[in-house]
PDB file of N, CA and C in Angstrom:
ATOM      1  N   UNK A   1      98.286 104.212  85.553  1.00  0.00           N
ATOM      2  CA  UNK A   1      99.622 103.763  85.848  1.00  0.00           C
ATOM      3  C   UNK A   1      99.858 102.360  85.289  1.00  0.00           C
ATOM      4  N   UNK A   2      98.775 101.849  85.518  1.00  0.00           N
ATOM      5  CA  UNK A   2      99.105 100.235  84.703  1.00  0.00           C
ATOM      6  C   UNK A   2      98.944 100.496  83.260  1.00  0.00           C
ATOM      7  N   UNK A   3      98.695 101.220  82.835  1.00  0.00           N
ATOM      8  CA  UNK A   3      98.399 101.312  81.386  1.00  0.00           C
ATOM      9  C   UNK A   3      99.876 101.497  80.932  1.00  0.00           C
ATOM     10  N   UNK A   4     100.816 102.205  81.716  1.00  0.00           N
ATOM     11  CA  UNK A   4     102.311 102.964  81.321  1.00  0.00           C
ATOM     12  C   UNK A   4     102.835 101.536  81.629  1.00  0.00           C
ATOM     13  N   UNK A   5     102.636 100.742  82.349  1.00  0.00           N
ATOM     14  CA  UNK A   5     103.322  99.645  82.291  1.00  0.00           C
ATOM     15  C   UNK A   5     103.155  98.744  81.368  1.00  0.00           C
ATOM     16  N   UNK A   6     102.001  98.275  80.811  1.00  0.00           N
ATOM     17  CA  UNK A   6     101.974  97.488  79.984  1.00  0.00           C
ATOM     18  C   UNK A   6     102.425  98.386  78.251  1.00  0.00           C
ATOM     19  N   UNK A   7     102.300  99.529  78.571  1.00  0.00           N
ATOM     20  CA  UNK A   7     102.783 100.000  77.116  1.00  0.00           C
ATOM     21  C   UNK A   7     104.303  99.807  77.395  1.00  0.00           C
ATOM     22  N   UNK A   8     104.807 100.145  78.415  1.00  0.00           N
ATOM     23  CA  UNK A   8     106.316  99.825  77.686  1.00  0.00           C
ATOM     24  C   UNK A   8     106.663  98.027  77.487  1.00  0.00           C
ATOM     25  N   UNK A   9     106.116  97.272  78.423  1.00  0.00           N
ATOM     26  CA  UNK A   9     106.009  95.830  77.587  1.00  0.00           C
ATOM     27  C   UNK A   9     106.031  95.710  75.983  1.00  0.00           C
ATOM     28  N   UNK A  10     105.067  96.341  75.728  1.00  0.00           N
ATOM     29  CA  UNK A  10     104.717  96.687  74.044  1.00  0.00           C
ATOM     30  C   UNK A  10     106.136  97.581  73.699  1.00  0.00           C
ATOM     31  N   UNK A  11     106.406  98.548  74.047  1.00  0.00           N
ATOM     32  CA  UNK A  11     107.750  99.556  73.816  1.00  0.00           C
ATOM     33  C   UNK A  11     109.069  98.469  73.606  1.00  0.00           C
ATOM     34  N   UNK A  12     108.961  97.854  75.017  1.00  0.00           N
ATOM     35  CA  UNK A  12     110.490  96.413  75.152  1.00  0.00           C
ATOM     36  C   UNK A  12     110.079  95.473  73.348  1.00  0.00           C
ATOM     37  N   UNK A  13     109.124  95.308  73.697  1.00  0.00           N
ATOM     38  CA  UNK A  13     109.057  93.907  72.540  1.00  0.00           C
ATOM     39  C   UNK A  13     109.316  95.016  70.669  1.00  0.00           C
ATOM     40  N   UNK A  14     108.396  96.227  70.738  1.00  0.00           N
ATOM     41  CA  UNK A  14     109.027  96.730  69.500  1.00  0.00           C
ATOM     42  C   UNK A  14     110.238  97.696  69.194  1.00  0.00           C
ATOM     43  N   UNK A  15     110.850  97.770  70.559  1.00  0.00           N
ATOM     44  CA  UNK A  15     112.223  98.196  70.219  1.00  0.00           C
ATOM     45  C   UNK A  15     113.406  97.260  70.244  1.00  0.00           C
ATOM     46  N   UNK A  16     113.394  95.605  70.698  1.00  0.00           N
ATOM     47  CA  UNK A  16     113.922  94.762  70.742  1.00  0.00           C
ATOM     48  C   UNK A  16     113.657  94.650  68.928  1.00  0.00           C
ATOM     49  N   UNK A  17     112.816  94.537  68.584  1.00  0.00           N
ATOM     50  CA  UNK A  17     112.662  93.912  66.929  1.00  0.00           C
ATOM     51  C   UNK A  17     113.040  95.104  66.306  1.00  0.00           C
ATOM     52  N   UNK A  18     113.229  96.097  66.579  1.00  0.00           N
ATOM     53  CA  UNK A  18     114.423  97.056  65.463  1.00  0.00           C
ATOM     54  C   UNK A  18     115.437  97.052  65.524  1.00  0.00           C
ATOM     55  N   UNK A  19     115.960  96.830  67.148  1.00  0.00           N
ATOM     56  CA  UNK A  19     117.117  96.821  67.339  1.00  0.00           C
ATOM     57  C   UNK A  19     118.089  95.086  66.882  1.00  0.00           C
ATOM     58  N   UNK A  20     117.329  94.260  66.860  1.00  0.00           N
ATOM     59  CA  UNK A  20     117.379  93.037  66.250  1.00  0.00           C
ATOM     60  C   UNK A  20     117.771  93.474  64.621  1.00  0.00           C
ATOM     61  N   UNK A  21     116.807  94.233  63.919  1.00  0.00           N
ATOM     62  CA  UNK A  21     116.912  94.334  62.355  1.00  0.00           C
ATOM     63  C   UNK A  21     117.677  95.820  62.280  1.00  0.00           C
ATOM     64  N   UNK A  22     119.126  95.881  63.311  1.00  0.00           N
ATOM     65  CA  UNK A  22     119.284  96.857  62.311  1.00  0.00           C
ATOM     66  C   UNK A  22     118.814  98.382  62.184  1.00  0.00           C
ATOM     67  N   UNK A  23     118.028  98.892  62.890  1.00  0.00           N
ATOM     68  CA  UNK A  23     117.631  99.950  63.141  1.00  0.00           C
ATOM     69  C   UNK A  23     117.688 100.688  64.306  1.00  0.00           C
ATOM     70  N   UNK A  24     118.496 102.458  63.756  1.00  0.00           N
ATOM     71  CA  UNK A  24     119.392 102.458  65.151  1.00  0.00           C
ATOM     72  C   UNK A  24     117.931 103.404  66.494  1.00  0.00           C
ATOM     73  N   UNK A  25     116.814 103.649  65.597  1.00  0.00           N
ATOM     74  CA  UNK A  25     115.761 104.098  66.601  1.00  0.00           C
ATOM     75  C   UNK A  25     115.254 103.214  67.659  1.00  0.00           C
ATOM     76  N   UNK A  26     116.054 102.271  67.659  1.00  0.00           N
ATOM     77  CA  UNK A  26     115.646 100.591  68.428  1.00  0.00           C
ATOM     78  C   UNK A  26     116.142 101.201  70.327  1.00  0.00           C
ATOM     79  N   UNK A  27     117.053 101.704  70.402  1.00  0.00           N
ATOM     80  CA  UNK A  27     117.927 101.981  71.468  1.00  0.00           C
ATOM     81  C   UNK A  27     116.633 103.350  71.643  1.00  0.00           C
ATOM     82  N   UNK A  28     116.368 104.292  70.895  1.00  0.00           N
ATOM     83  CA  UNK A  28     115.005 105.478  71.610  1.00  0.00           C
ATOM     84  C   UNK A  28     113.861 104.483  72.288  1.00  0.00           C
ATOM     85  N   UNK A  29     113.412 103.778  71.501  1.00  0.00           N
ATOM     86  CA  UNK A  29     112.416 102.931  71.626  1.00  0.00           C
ATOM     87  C   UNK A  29     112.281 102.231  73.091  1.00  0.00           C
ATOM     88  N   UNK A  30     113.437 101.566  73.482  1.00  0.00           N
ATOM     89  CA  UNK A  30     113.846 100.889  74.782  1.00  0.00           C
ATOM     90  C   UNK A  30     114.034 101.656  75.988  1.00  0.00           C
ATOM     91  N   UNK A  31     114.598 102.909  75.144  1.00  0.00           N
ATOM     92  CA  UNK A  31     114.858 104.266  76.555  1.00  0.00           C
ATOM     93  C   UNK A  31     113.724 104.338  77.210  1.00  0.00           C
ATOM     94  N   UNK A  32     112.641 104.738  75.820  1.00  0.00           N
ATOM     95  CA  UNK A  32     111.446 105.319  76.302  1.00  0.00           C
ATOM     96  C   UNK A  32     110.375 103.869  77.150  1.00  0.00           C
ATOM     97  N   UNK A  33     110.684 103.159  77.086  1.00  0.00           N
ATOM     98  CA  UNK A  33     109.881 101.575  77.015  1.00  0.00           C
ATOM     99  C   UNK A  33     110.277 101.978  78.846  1.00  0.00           C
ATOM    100  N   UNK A  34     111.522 101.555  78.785  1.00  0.00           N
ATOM    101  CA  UNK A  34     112.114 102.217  80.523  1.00  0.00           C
ATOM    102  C   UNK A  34     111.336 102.925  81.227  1.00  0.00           C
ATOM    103  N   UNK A  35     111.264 104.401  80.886  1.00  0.00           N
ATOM    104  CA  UNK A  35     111.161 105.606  81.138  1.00  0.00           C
ATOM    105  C   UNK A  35     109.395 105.415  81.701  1.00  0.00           C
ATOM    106  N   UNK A  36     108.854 105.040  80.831  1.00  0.00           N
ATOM    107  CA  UNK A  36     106.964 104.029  80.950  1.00  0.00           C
ATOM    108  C   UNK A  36     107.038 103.213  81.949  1.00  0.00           C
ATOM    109  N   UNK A  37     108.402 102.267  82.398  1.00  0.00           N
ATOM    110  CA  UNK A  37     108.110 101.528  83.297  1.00  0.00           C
ATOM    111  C   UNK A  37     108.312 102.460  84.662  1.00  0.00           C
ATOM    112  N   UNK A  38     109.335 103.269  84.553  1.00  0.00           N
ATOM    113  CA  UNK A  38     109.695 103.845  85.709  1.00  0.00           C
ATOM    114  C   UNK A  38     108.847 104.772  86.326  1.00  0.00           C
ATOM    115  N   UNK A  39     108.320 105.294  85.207  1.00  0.00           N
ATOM    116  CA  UNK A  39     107.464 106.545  85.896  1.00  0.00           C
ATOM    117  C   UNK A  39     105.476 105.726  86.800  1.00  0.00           C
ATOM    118  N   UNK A  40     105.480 104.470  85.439  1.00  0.00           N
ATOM    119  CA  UNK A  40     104.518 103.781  85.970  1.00  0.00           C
ATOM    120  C   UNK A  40     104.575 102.730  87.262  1.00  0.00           C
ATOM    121  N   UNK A  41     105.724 102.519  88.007  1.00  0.00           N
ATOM    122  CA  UNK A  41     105.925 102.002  89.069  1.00  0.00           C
ATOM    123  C   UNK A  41     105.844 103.007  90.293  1.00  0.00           C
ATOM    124  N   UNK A  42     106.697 104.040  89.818  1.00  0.00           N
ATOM    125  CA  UNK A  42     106.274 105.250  91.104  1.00  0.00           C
ATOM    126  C   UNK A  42     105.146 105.699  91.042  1.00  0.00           C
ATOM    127  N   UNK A  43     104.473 106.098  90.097  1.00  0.00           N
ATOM    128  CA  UNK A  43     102.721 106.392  90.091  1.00  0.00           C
ATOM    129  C   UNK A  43     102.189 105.254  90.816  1.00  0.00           C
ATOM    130  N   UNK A  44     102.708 104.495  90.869  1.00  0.00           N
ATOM    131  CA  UNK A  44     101.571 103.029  91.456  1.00  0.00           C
ATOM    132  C   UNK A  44     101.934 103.261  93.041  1.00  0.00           C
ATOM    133  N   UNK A  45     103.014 103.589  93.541  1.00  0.00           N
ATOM    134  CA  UNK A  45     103.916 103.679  94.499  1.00  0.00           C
ATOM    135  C   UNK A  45     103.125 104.907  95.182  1.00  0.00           C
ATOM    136  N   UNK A  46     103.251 105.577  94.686  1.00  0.00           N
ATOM    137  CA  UNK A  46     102.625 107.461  95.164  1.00  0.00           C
ATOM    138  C   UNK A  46     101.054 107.447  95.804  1.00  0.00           C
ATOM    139  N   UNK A  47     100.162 106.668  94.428  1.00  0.00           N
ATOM    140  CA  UNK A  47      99.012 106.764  94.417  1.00  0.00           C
ATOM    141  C   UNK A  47      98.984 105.625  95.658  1.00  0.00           C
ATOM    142  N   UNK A  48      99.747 104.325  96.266  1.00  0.00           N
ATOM    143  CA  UNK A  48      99.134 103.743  96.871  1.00  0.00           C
ATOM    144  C   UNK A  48      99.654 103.806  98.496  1.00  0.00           C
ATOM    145  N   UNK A  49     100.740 104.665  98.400  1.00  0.00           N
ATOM    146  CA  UNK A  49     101.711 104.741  99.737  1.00  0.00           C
ATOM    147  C   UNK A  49     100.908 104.604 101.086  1.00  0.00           C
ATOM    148  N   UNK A  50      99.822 104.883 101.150  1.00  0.00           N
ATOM    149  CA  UNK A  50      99.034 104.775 102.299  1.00  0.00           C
ATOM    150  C   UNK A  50      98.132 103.355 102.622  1.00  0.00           C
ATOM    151  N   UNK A  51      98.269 102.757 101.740  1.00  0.00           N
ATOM    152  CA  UNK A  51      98.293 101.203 101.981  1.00  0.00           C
ATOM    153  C   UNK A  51      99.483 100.244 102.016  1.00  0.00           C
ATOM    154  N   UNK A  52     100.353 100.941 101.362  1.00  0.00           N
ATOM    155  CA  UNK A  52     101.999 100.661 101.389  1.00  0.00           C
ATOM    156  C   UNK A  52     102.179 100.629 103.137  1.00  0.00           C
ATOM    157  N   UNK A  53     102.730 101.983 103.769  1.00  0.00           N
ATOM    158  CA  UNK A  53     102.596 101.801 104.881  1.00  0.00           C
ATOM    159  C   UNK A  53     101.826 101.238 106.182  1.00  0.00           C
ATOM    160  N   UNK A  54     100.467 100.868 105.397  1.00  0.00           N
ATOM    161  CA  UNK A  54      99.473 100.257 106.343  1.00  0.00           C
ATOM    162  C   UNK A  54      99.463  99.165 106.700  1.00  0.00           C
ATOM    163  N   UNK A  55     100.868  98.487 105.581  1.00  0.00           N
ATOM    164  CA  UNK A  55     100.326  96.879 104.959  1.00  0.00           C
ATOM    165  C   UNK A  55     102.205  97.008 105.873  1.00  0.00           C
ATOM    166  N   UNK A  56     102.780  97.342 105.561  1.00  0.00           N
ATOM    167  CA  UNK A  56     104.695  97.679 106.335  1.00  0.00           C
ATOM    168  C   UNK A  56     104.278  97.678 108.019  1.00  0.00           C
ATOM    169  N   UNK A  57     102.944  98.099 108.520  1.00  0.00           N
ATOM    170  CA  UNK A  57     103.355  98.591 110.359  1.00  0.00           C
ATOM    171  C   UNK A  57     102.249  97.999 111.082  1.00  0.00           C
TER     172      UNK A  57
END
């Protein structure tokens, strides 16, 4: 799950520099950069919910 996060870091920074120069795959690039963060925050979320709630009550 941390791995999906730091790749879309990498995803943000090389779809910012296409979309900077001009290139319209810049806007896929950022979707997907998203899409890495989102799914890698709820995996972190899922996998840890039982310390989530332990650490909440």
């Amino acid at each position: 799950m941390l791995q999906l996060i730091l790749m879309s870091y990498f995803g943000a920074i090389l779809g910012i520099y296409f979309k900077i120069n001009g290139n319209p795959n810049g806007d896929y690039i950022l979707i997907a950069a998203m899409a890495f963060k989102f799914l890698g925050v709820l995996g972190l979320i899922y996998f840890n919910k039982k310390k989530i709630f332990q650490f909440l009550s």
